[in-house]
PDB file of N, CA and C in Angstrom:
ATOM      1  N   UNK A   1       1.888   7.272  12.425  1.00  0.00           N
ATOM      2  CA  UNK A   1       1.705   5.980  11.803  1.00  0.00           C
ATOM      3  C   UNK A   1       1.266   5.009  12.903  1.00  0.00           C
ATOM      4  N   UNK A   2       0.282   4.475  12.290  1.00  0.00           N
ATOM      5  CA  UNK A   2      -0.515   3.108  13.635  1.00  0.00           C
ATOM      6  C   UNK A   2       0.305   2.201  13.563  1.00  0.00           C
ATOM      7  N   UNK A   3       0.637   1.174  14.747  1.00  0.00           N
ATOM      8  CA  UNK A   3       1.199  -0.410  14.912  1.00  0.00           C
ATOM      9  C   UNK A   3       1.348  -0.625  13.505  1.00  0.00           C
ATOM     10  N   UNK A   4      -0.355  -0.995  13.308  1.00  0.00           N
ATOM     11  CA  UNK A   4      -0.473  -1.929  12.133  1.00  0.00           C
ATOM     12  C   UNK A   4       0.197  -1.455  10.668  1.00  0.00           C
ATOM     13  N   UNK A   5       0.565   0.231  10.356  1.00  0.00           N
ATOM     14  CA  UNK A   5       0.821   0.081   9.543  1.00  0.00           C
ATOM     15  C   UNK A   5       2.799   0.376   9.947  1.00  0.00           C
ATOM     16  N   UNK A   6       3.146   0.541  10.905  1.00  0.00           N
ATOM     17  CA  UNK A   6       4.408   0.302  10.981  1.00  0.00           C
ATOM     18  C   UNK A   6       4.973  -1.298  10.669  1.00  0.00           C
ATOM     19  N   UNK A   7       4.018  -1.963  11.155  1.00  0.00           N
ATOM     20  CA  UNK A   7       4.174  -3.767  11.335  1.00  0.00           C
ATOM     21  C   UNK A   7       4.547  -3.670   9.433  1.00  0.00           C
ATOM     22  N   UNK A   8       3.814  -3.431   9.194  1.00  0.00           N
ATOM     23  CA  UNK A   8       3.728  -3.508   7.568  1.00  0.00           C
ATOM     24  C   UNK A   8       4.733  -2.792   6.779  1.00  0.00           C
ATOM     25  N   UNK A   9       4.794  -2.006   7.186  1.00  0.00           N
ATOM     26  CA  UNK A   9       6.436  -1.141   6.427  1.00  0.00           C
ATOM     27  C   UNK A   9       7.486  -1.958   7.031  1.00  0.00           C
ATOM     28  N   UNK A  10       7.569  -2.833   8.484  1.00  0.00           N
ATOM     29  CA  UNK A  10       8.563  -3.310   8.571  1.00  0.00           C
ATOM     30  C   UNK A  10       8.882  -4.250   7.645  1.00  0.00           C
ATOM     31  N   UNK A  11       7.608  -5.003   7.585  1.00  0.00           N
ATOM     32  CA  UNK A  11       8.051  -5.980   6.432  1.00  0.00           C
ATOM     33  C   UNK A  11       8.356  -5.970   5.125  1.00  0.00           C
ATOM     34  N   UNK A  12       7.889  -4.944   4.214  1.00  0.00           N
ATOM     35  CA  UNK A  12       8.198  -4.527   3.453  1.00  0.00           C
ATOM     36  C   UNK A  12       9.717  -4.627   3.482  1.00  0.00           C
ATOM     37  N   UNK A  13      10.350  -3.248   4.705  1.00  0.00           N
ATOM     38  CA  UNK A  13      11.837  -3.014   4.601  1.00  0.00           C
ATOM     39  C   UNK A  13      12.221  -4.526   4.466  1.00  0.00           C
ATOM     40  N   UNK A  14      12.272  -5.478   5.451  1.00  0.00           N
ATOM     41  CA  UNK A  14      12.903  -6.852   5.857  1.00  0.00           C
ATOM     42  C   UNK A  14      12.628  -7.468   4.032  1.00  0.00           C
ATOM     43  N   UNK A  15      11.674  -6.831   3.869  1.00  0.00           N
ATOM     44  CA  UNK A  15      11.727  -7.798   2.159  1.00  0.00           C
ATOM     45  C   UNK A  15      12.809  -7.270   1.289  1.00  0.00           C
ATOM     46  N   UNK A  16      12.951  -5.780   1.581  1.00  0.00           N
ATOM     47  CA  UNK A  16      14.253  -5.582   0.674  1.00  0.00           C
ATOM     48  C   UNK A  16      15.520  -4.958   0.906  1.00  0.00           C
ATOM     49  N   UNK A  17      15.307  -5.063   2.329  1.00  0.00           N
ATOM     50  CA  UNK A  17      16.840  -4.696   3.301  1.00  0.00           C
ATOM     51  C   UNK A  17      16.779  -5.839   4.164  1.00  0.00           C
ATOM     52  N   UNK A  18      16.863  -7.050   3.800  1.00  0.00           N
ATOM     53  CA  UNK A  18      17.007  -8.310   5.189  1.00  0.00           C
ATOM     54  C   UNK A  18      18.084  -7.896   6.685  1.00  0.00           C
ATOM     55  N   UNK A  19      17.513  -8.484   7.089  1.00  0.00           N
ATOM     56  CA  UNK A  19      18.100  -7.899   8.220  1.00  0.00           C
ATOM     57  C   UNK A  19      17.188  -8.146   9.843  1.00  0.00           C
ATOM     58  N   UNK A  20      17.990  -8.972  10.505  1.00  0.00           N
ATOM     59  CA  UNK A  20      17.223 -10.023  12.427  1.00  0.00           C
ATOM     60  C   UNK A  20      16.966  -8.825  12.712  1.00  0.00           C
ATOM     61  N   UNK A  21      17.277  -7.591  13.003  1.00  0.00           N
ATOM     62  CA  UNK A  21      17.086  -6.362  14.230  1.00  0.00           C
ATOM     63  C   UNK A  21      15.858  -5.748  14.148  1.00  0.00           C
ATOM     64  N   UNK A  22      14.692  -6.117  14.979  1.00  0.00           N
ATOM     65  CA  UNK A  22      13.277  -5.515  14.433  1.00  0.00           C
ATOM     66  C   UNK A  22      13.890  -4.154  15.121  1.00  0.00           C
ATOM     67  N   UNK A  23      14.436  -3.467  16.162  1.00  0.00           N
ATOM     68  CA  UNK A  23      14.429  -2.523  16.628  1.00  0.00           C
ATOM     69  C   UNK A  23      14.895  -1.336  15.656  1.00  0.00           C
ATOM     70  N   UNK A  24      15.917  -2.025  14.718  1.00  0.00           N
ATOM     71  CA  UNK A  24      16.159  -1.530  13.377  1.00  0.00           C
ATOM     72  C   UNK A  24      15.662  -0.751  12.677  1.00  0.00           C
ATOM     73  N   UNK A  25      14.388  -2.151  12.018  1.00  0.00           N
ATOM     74  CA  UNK A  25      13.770  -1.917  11.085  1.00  0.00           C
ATOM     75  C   UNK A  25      12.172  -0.940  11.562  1.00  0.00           C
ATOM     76  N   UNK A  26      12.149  -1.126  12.775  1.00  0.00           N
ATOM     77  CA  UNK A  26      11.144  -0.202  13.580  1.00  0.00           C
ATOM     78  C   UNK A  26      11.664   1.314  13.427  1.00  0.00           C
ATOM     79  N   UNK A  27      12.923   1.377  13.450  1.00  0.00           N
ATOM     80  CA  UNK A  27      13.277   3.056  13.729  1.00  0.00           C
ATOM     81  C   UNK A  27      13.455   3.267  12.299  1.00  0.00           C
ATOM     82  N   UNK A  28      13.914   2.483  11.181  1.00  0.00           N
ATOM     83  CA  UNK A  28      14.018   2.532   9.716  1.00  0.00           C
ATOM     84  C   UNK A  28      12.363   3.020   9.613  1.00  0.00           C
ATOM     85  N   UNK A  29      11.385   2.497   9.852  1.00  0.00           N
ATOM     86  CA  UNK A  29      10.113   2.490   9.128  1.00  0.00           C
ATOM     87  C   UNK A  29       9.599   3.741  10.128  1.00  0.00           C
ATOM     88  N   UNK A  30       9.770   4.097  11.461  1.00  0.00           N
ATOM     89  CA  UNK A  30       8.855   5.808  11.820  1.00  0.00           C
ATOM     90  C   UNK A  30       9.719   6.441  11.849  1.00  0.00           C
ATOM     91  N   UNK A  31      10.638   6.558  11.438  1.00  0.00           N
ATOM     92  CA  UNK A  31      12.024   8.137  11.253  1.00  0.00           C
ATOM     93  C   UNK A  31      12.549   8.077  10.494  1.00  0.00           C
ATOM     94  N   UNK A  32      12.549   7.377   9.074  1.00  0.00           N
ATOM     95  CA  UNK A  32      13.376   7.686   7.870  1.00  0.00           C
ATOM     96  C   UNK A  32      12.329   8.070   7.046  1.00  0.00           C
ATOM     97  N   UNK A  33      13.272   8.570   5.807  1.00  0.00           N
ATOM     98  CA  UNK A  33      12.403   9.102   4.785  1.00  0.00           C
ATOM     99  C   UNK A  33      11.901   7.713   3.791  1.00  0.00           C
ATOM    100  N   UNK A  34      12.538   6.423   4.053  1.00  0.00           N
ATOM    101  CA  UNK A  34      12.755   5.144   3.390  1.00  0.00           C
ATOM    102  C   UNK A  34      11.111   4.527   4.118  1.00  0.00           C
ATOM    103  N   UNK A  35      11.506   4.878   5.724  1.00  0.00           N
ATOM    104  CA  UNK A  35       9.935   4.183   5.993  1.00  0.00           C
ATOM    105  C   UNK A  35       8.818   5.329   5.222  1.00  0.00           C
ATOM    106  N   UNK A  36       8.877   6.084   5.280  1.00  0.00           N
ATOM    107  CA  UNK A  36       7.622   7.252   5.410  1.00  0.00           C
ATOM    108  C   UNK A  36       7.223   6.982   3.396  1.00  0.00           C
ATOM    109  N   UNK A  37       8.191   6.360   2.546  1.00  0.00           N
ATOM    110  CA  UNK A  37       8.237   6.116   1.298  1.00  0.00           C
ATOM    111  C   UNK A  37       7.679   4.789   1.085  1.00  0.00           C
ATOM    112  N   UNK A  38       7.845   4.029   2.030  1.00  0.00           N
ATOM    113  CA  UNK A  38       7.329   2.723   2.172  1.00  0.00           C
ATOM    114  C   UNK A  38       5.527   2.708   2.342  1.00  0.00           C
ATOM    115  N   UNK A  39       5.674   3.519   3.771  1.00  0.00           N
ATOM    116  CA  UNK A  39       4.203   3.722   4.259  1.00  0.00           C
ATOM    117  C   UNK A  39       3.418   4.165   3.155  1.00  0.00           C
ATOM    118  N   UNK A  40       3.596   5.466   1.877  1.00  0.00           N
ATOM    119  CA  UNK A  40       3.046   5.758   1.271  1.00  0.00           C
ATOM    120  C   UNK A  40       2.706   5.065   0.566  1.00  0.00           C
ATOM    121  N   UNK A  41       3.706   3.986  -0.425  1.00  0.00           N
ATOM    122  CA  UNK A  41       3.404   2.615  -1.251  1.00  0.00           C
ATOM    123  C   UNK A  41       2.506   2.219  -0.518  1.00  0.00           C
ATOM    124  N   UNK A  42       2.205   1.599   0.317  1.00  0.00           N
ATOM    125  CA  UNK A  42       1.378   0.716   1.148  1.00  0.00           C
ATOM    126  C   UNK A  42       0.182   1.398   0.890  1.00  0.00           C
ATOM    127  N   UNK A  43       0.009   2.460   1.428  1.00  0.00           N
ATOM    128  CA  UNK A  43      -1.140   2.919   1.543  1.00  0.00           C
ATOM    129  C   UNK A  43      -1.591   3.216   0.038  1.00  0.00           C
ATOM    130  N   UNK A  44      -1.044   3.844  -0.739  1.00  0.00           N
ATOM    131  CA  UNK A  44      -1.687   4.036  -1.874  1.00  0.00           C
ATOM    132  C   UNK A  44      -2.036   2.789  -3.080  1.00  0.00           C
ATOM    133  N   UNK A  45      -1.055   1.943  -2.742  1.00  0.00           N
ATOM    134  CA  UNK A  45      -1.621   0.571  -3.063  1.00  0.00           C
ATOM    135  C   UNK A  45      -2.376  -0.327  -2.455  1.00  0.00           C
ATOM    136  N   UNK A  46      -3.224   0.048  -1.353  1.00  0.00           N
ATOM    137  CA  UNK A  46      -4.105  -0.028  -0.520  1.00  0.00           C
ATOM    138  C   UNK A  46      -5.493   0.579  -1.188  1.00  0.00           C
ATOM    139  N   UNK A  47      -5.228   1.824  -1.165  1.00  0.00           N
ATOM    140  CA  UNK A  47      -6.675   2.800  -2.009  1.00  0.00           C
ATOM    141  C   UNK A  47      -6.673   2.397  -3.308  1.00  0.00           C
ATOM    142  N   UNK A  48      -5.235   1.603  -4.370  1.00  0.00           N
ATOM    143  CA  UNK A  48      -5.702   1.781  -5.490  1.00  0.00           C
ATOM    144  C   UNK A  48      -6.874  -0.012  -5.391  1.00  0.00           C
ATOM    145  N   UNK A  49      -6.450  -0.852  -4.703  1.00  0.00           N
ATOM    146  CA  UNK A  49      -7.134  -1.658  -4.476  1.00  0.00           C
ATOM    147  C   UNK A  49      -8.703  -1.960  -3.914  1.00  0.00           C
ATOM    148  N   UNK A  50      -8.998  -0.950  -3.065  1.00  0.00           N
ATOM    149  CA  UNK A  50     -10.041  -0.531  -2.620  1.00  0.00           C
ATOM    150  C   UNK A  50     -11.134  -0.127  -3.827  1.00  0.00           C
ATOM    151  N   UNK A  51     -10.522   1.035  -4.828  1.00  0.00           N
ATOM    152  CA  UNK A  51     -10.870   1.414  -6.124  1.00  0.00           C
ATOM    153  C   UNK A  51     -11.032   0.877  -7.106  1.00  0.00           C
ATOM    154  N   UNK A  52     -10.340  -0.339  -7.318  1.00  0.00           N
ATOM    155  CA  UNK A  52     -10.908  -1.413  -8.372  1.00  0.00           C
ATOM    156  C   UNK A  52     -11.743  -1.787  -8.791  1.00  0.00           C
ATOM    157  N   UNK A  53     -13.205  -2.267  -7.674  1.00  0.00           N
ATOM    158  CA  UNK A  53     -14.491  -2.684  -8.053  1.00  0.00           C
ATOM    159  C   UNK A  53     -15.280  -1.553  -8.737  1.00  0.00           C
ATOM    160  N   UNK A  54     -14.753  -0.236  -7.919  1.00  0.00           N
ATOM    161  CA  UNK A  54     -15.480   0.734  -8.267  1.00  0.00           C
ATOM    162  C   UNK A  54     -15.419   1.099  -9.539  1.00  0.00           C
ATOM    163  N   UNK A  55     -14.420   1.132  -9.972  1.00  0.00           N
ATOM    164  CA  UNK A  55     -13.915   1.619 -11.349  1.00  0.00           C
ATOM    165  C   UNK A  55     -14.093   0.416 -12.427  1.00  0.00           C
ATOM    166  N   UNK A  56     -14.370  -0.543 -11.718  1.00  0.00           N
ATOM    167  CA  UNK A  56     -15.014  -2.063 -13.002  1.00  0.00           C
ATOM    168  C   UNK A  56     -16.376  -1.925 -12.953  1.00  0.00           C
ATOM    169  N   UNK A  57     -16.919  -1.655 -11.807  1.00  0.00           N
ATOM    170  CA  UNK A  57     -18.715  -1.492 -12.188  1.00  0.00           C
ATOM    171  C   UNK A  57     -18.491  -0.111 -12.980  1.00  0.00           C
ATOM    172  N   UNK A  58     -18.009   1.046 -12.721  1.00  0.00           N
ATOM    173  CA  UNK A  58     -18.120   2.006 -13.825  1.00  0.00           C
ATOM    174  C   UNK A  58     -18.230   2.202 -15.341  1.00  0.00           C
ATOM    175  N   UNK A  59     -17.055   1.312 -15.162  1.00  0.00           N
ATOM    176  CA  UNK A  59     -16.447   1.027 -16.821  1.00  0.00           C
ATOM    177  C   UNK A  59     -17.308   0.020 -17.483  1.00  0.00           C
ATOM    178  N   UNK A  60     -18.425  -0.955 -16.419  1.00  0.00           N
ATOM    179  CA  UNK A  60     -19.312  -1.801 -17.105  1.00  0.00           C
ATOM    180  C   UNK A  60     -20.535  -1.294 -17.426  1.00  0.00           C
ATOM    181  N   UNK A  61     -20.948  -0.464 -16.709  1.00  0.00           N
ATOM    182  CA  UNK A  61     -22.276   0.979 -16.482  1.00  0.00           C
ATOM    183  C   UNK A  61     -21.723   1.626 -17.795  1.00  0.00           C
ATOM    184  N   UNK A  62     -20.564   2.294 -17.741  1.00  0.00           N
ATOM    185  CA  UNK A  62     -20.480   2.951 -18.993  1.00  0.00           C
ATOM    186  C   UNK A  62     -20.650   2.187 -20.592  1.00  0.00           C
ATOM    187  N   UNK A  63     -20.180   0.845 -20.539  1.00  0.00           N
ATOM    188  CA  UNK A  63     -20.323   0.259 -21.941  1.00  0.00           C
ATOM    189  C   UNK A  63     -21.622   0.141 -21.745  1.00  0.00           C
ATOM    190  N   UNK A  64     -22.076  -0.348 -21.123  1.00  0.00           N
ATOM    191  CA  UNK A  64     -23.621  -0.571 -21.206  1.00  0.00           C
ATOM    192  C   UNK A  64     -24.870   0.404 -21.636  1.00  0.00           C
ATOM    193  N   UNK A  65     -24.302   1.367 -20.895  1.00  0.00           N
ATOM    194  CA  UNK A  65     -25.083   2.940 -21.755  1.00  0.00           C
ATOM    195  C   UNK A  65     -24.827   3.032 -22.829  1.00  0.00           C
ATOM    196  N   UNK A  66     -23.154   3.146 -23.174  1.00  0.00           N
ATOM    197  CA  UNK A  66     -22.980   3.397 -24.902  1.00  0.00           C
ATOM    198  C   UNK A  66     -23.403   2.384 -25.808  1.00  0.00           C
ATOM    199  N   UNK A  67     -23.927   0.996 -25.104  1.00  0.00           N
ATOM    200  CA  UNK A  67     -24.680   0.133 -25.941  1.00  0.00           C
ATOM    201  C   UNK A  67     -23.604  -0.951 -26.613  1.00  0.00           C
ATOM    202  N   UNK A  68     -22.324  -0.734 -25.603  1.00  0.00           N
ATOM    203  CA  UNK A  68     -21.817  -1.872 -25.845  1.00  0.00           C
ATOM    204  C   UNK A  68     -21.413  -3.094 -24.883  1.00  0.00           C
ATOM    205  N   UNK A  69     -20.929  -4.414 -24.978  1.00  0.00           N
ATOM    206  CA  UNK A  69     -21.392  -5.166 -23.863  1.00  0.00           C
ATOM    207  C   UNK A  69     -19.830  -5.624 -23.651  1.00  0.00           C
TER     208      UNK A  69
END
């Protein structure tokens, strides 16, 4: 896991385990199964965001062929 996306699981955790100890929430987010569950949210709500435009020009390409608007 890169900085950037540890930085980001930390915050996550701190959003729903509060808690001052970044050293904590650093070893919470690259050695638990809680960070590595976190990281995955992130990331896959990352790609599903990425996928959005794609899948709205699709779905507008497709009405448009079937001739509807």
């Amino acid at each position: 896991m890169d900085d950037r996306m540890v930085n980001r699981v930390m915050d996550e955790l701190r959003a729903t385990h509060p808690h001052d100890d970044d050293a904590l929430l650093r070893t919470l987010a690259t050695t638990t199964t809680l960070g590595a569950a976190a990281a995955f949210h992130l990331a896959w709500r990352d790609t599903a965001f990425a996928m959005q435009p794609i899948v709205e020009r699709l779905a507008r390409n497709m009405r448009r062929l079937s001739g509807r608007t």
